[in-house]
C-alpha atoms as a PDB file:
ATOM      1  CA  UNK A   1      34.187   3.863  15.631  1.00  0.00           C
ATOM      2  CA  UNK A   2      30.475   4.872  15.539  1.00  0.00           C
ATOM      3  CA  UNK A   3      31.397   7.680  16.762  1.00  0.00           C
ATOM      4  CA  UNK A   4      34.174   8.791  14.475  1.00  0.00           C
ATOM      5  CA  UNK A   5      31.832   7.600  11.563  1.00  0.00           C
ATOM      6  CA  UNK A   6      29.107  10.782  12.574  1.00  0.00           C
ATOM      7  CA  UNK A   7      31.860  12.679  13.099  1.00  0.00           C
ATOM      8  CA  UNK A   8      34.160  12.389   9.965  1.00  0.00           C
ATOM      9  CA  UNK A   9      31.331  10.879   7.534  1.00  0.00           C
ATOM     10  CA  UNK A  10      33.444   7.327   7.021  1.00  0.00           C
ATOM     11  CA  UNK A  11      35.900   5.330   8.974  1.00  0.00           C
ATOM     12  CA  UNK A  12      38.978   6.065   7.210  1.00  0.00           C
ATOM     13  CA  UNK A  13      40.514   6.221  10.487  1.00  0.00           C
ATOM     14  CA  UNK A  14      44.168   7.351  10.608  1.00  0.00           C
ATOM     15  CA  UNK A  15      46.465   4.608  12.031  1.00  0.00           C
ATOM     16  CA  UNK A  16      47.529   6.659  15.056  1.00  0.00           C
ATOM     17  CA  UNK A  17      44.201   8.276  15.641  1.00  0.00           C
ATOM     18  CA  UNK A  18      43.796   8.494  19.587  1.00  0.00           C
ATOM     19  CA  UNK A  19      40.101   9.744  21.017  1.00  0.00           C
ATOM     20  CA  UNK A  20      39.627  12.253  23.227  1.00  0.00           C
ATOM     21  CA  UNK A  21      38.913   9.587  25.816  1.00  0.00           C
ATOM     22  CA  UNK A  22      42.662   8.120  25.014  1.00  0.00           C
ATOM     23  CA  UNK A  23      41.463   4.980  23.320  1.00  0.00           C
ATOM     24  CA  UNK A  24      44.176   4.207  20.617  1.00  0.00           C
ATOM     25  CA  UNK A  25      40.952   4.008  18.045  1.00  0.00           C
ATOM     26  CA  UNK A  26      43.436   4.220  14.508  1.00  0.00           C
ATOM     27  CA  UNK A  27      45.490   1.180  15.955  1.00  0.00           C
ATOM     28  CA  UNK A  28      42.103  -1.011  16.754  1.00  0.00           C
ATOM     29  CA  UNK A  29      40.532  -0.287  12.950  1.00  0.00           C
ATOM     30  CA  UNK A  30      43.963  -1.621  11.559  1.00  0.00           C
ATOM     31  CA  UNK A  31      43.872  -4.533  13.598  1.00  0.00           C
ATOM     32  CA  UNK A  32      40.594  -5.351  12.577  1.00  0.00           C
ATOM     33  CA  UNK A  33      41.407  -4.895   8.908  1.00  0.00           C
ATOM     34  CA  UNK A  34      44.075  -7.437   9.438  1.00  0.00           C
ATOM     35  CA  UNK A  35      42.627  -9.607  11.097  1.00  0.00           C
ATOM     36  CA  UNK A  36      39.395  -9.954   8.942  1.00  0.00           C
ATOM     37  CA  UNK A  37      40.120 -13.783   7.677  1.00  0.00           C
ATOM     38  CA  UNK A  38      40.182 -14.704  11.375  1.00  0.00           C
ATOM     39  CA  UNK A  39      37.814 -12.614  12.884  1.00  0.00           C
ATOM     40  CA  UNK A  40      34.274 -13.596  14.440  1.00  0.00           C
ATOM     41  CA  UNK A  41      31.529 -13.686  11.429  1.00  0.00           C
ATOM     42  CA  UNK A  42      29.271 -11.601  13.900  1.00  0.00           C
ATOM     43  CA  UNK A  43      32.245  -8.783  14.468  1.00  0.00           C
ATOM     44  CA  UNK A  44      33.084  -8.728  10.472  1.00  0.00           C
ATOM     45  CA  UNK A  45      29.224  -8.202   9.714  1.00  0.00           C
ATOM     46  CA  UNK A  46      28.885  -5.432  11.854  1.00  0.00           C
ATOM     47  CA  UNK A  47      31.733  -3.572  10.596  1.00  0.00           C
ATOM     48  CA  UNK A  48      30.079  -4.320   7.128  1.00  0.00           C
ATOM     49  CA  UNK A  49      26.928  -2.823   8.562  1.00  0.00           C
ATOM     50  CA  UNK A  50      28.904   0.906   8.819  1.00  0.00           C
ATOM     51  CA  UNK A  51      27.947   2.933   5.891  1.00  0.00           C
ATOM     52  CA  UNK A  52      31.272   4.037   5.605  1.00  0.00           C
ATOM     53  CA  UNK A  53      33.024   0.461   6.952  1.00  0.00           C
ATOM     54  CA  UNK A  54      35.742  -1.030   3.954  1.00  0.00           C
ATOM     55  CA  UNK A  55      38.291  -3.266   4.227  1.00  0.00           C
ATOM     56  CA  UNK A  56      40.785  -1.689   1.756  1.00  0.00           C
ATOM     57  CA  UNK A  57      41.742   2.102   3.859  1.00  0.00           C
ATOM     58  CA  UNK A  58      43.982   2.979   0.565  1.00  0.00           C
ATOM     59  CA  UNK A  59      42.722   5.744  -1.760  1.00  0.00           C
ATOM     60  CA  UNK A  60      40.805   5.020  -4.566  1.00  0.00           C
ATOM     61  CA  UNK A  61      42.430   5.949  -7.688  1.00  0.00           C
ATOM     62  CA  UNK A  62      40.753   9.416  -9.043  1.00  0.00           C
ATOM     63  CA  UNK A  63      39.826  10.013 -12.489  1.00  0.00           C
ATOM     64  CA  UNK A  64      40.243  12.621 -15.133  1.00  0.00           C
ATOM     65  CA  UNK A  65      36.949  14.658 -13.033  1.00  0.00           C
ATOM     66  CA  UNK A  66      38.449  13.892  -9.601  1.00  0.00           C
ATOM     67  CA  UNK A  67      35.905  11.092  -8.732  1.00  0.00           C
ATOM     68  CA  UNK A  68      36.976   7.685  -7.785  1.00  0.00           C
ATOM     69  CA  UNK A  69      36.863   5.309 -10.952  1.00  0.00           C
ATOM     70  CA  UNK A  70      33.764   3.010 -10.701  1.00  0.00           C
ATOM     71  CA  UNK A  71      33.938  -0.707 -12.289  1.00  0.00           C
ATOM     72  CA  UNK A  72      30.733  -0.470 -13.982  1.00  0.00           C
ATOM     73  CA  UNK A  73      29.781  -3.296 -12.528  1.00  0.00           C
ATOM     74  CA  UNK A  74      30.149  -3.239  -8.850  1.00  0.00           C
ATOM     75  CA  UNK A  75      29.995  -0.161  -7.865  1.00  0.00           C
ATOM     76  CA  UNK A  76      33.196  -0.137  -6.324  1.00  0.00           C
ATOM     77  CA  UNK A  77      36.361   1.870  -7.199  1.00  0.00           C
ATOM     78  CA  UNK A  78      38.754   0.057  -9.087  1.00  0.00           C
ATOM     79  CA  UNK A  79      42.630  -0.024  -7.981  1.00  0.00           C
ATOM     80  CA  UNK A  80      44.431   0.490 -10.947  1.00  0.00           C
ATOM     81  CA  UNK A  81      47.780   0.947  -9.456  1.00  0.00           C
ATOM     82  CA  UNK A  82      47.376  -2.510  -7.469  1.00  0.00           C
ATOM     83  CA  UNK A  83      50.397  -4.866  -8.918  1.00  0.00           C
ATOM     84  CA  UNK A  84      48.941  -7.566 -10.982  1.00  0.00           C
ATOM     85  CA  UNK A  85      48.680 -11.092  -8.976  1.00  0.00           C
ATOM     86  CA  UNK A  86      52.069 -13.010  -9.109  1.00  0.00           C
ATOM     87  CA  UNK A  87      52.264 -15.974 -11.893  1.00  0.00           C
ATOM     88  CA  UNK A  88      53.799 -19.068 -11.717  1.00  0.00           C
ATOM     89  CA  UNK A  89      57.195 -19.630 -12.738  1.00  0.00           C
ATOM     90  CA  UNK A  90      57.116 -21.480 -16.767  1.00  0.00           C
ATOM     91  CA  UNK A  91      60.546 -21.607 -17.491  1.00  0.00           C
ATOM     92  CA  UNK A  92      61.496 -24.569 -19.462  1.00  0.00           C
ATOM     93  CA  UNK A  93      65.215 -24.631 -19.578  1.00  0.00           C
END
Protein backbone atom coordinates (compact mmCIF):
# COMPACT_ATOMS: atom_id res chain seq x y z
CA UNK A 1 0.00 0.00 0.00
CA UNK A 2 3.03 2.25 0.77
CA UNK A 3 3.99 1.67 -2.22
CA UNK A 4 0.96 2.47 -4.31
CA UNK A 5 0.60 5.63 -2.02
CA UNK A 6 4.26 7.16 -3.69
CA UNK A 7 3.16 5.94 -6.65
CA UNK A 8 -0.47 7.23 -7.23
CA UNK A 9 -0.30 10.15 -4.46
CA UNK A 10 -3.34 8.40 -2.21
CA UNK A 11 -4.68 4.98 -1.65
CA UNK A 12 -7.75 5.09 -3.58
CA UNK A 13 -6.91 1.72 -4.62
CA UNK A 14 -9.17 0.14 -7.27
CA UNK A 15 -10.95 -3.01 -5.95
CA UNK A 16 -9.29 -5.35 -8.45
CA UNK A 17 -5.94 -3.66 -8.43
CA UNK A 18 -3.26 -6.57 -8.69
CA UNK A 19 0.72 -5.49 -8.24
CA UNK A 20 3.20 -6.26 -10.40
CA UNK A 21 4.36 -8.83 -7.87
CA UNK A 22 0.63 -10.51 -8.20
CA UNK A 23 -0.51 -9.51 -4.75
CA UNK A 24 -4.36 -8.93 -5.11
CA UNK A 25 -3.55 -5.29 -3.32
CA UNK A 26 -7.38 -3.61 -4.40
CA UNK A 27 -9.06 -6.75 -2.70
CA UNK A 28 -6.81 -6.38 0.72
CA UNK A 29 -7.64 -2.30 1.02
CA UNK A 30 -11.43 -3.30 0.76
CA UNK A 31 -11.14 -5.81 3.26
CA UNK A 32 -9.58 -3.59 5.53
CA UNK A 33 -12.18 -0.89 4.99
CA UNK A 34 -14.68 -3.45 6.03
CA UNK A 35 -13.36 -4.73 8.50
CA UNK A 36 -12.34 -1.48 10.40
CA UNK A 37 -14.89 -2.01 13.57
CA UNK A 38 -13.08 -5.31 14.13
CA UNK A 39 -9.75 -4.70 13.23
CA UNK A 40 -6.54 -4.49 15.60
CA UNK A 41 -6.30 -0.71 17.10
CA UNK A 42 -2.50 -0.93 16.10
CA UNK A 43 -3.43 -2.01 12.22
CA UNK A 44 -6.37 0.82 12.05
CA UNK A 45 -3.78 3.53 13.36
CA UNK A 46 -1.36 2.83 10.90
CA UNK A 47 -3.59 3.00 8.05
CA UNK A 48 -4.65 6.39 9.68
CA UNK A 49 -0.98 7.28 9.67
CA UNK A 50 -1.06 7.24 5.44
CA UNK A 51 -1.39 10.71 4.25
CA UNK A 52 -3.65 9.62 1.79
CA UNK A 53 -5.35 6.54 4.11
CA UNK A 54 -9.61 7.14 4.40
CA UNK A 55 -12.07 4.95 5.24
CA UNK A 56 -14.84 6.19 2.87
CA UNK A 57 -13.07 5.19 -1.07
CA UNK A 58 -16.36 7.00 -2.65
CA UNK A 59 -15.87 10.37 -4.40
CA UNK A 60 -16.34 13.37 -2.72
CA UNK A 61 -19.06 15.37 -4.08
CA UNK A 62 -17.46 18.38 -6.33
CA UNK A 63 -18.60 21.81 -6.23
CA UNK A 64 -19.59 24.55 -8.57
CA UNK A 65 -15.25 25.13 -9.04
CA UNK A 66 -14.60 21.37 -9.25
CA UNK A 67 -13.14 21.07 -5.67
CA UNK A 68 -14.51 18.71 -3.17
CA UNK A 69 -17.06 20.59 -0.80
CA UNK A 70 -15.38 21.23 2.62
CA UNK A 71 -17.67 21.28 5.96
CA UNK A 72 -16.21 24.32 7.29
CA UNK A 73 -15.59 22.75 10.15
CA UNK A 74 -13.69 19.61 9.70
CA UNK A 75 -11.98 19.84 6.96
CA UNK A 76 -13.44 17.00 5.40
CA UNK A 77 -15.63 16.75 2.25
CA UNK A 78 -19.11 16.51 2.91
CA UNK A 79 -21.36 13.65 1.17
CA UNK A 80 -24.26 15.31 0.09
CA UNK A 81 -25.71 12.57 -1.91
CA UNK A 82 -25.39 10.09 1.23
CA UNK A 83 -29.26 9.02 2.06
CA UNK A 84 -30.28 10.58 5.25
CA UNK A 85 -30.08 8.00 8.39
CA UNK A 86 -33.30 5.82 8.58
CA UNK A 87 -36.06 7.05 11.31
CA UNK A 88 -38.12 5.18 13.37
CA UNK A 89 -41.41 4.13 12.41
CA UNK A 90 -44.32 6.86 14.35
CA UNK A 91 -47.33 5.68 12.97
CA UNK A 92 -50.17 5.88 15.31
CA UNK A 93 -53.01 4.10 13.70
Amino acid sequence: LEMYLSDKGDCLVPANHVTSDGDRLGAWVSRQRMTRATMPADRKSRLEALPGWTWDARPAPRGADGNAEDDGETGQATRTDDPPPPTRNTRTS
